[in-house]
C-alpha atoms as a PDB file:
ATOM      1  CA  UNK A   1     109.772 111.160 117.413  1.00  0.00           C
ATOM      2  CA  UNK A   2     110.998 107.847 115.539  1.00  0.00           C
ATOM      3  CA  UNK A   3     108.473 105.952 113.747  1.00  0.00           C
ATOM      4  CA  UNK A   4     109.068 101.591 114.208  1.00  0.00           C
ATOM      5  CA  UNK A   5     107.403 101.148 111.308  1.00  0.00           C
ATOM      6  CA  UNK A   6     107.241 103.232 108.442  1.00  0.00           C
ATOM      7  CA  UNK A   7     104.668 101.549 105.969  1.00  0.00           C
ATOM      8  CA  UNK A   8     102.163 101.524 109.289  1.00  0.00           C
ATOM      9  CA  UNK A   9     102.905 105.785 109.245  1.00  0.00           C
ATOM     10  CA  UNK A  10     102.586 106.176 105.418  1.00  0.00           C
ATOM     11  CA  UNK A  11      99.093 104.812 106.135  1.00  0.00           C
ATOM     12  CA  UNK A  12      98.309 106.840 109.498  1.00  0.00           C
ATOM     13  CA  UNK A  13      99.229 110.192 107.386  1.00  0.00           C
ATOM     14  CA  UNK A  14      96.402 108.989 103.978  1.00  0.00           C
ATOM     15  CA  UNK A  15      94.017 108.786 106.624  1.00  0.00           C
ATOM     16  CA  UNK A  16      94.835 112.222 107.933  1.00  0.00           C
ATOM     17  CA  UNK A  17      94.713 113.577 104.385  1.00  0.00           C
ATOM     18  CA  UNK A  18      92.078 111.727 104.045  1.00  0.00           C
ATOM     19  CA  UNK A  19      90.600 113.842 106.805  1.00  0.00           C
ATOM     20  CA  UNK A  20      91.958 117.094 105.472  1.00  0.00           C
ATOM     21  CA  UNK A  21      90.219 116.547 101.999  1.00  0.00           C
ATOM     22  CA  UNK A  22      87.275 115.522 103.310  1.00  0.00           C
ATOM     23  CA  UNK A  23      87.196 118.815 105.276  1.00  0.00           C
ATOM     24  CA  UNK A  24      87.611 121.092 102.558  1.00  0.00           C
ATOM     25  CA  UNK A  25      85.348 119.062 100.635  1.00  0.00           C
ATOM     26  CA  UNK A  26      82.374 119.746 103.600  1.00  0.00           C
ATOM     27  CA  UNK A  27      83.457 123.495 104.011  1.00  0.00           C
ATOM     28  CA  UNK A  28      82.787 124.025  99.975  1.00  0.00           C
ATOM     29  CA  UNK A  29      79.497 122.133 100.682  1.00  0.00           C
ATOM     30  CA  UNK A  30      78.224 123.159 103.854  1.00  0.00           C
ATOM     31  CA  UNK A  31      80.490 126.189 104.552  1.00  0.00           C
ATOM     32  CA  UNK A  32      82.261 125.122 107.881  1.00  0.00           C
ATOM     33  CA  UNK A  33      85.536 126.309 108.643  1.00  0.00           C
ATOM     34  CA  UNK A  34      86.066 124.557 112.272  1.00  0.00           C
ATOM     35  CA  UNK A  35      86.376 121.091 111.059  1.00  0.00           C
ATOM     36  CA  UNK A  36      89.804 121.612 109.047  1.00  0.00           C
ATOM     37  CA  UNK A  37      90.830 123.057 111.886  1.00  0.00           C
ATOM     38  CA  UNK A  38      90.333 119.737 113.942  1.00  0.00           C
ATOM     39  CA  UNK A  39      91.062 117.829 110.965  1.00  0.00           C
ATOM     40  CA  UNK A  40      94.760 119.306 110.739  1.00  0.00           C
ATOM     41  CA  UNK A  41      94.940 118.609 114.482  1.00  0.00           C
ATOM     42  CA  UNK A  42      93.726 115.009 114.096  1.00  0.00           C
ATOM     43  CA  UNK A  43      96.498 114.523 111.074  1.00  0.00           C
ATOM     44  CA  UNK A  44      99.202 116.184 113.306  1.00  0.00           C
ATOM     45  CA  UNK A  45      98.595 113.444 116.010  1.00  0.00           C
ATOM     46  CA  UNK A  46      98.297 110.788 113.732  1.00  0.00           C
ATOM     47  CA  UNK A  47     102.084 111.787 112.545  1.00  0.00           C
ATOM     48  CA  UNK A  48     103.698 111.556 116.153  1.00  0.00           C
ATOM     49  CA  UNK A  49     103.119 107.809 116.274  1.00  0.00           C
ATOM     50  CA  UNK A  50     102.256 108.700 120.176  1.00  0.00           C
ATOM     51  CA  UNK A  51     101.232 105.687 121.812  1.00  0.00           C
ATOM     52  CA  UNK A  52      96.407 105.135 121.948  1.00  0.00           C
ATOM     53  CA  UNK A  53      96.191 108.382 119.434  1.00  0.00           C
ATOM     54  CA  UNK A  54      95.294 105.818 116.657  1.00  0.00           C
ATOM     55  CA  UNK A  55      92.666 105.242 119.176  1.00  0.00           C
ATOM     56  CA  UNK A  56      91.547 108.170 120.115  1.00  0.00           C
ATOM     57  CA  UNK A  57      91.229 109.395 116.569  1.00  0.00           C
ATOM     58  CA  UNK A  58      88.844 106.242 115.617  1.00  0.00           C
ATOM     59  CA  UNK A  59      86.957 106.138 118.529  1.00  0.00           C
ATOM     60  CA  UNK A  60      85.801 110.007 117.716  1.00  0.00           C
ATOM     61  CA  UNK A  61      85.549 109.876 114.171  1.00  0.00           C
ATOM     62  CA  UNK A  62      83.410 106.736 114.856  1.00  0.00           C
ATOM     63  CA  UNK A  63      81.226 108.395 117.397  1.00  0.00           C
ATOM     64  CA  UNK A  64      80.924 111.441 114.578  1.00  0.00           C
ATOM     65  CA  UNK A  65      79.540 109.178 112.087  1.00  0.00           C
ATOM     66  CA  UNK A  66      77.283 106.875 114.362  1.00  0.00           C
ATOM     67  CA  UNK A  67      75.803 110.286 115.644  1.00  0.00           C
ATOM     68  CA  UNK A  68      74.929 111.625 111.992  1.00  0.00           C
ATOM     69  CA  UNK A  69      74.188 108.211 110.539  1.00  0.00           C
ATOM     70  CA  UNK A  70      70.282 108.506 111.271  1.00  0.00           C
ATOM     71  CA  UNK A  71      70.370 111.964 109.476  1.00  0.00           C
ATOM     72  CA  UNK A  72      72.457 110.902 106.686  1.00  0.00           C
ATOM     73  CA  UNK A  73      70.079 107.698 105.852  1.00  0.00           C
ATOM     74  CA  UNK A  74      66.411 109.190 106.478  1.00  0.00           C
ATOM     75  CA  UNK A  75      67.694 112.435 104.310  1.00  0.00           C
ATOM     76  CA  UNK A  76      69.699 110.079 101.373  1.00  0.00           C
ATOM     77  CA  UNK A  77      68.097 111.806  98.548  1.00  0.00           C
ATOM     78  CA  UNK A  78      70.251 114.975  99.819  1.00  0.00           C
ATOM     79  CA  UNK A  79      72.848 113.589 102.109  1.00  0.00           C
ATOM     80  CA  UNK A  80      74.194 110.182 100.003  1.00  0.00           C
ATOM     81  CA  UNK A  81      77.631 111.832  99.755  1.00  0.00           C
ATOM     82  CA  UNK A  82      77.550 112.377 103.316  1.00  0.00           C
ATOM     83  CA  UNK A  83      76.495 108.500 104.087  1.00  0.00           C
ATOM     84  CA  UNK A  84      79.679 107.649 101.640  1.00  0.00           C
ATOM     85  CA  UNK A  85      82.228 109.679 103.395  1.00  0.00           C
ATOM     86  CA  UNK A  86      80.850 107.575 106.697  1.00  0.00           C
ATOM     87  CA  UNK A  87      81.364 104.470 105.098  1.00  0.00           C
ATOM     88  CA  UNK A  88      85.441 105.575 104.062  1.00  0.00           C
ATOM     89  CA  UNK A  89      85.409 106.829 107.678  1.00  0.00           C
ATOM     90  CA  UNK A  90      84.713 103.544 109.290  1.00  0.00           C
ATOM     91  CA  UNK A  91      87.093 101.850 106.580  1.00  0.00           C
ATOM     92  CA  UNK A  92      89.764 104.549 107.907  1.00  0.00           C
ATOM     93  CA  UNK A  93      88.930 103.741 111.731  1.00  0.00           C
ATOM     94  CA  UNK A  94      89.332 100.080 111.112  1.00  0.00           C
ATOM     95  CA  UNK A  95      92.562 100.651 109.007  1.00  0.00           C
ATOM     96  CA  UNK A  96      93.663 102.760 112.462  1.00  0.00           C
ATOM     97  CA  UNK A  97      93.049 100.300 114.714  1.00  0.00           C
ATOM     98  CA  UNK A  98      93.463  96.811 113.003  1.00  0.00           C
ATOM     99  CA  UNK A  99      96.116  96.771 110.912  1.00  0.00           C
ATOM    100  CA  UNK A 100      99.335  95.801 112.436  1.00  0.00           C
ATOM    101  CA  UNK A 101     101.584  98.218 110.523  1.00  0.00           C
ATOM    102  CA  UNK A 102      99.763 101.001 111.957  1.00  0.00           C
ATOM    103  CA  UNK A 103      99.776  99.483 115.426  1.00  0.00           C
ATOM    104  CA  UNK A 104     103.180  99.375 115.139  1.00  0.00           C
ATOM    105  CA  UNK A 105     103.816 102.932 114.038  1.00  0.00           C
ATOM    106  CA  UNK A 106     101.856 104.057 117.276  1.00  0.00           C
ATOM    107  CA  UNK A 107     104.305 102.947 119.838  1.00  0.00           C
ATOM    108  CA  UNK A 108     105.909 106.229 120.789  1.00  0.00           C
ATOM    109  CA  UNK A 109     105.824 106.699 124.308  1.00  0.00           C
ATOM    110  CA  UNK A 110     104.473 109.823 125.789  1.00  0.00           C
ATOM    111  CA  UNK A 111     107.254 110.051 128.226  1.00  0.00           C
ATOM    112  CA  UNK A 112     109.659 110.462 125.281  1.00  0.00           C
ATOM    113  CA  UNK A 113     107.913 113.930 124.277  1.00  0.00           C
ATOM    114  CA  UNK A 114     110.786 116.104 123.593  1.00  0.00           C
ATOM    115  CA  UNK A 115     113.480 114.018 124.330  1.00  0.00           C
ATOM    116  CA  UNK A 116     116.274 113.667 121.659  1.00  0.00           C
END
C-alpha cells in the first residue's frame, strides 16, 4: 500500500502507539490482556492508509471513552488517570479525523488490497 502523504502517516502510526502504550499501561493497572490485542489491530489499520479506517478508529475509541466518562468523573479520586487518557483520546480522534495530513494518508482504496 503507498501512503500520499507521509507526514499525515507518521502521525496515524503515534496515535497507534499511542494506543499500544496506553494498553500496556491499563494491563499493568487493571490486568487486561484483550485490549493490546485490539490495540495492535487498531495500529495495524491505521498503517494501511485504507480509505474511512481513520474513521472507524475515532468513532470507536470515541464511543469507548463517552461510555466510561460517567465512571471515570463520579470515581476521580481513583480513576483521574483514566479521565486523562480520555482527554489524549479525544485529542487523538480529532488529530484522526481533522487534520488534513492524515486525511490525506487515508486514501488507499480498498479495491487496491493486494494489488502491486
Amino acid at each position: 500500500m503507498n501512503t500520499q502523504n507521509q507526514n499525515g502517516r507518521n502521525m496515524a502510526l503515534f496515535v497507534g502507539v499511542y494506543f499500544i502504550a496506553k494498553s500496556i499501561l491499563n494491563m499493568i493497572l487493571g490486568g487486561s490482556f484483550g485490549n493490546i490485542i485490539y490495540s495492535a489491530i487498531e495500529a495495524a489499520a491505521l498503517y494501511t492508509g485504507l480509505q474511512y479506517i481513520n474513521y472507524v478508529v475515532a468513532g470507536i475509541t470515541a464511543l469507548v471513552v463517552l461510555l466510561n466518562l460517567k465512571n471515570n468523573i463520579t470515581n476521580i479520586g481513583s480513576n483521574w488517570i483514566y479521565l486523562i487518557e480520555g482527554i489524549i483520546d479525544i485529542g487523538c480522534c480529532v488529530l484522526l479525523v481533522v487534520a488534513s495530513d492524515v486525511k490525506q494518508h487515508f486514501s488507499n482504496k480498498w479495491s487496491e488490497i493486494g494489488k502491486k
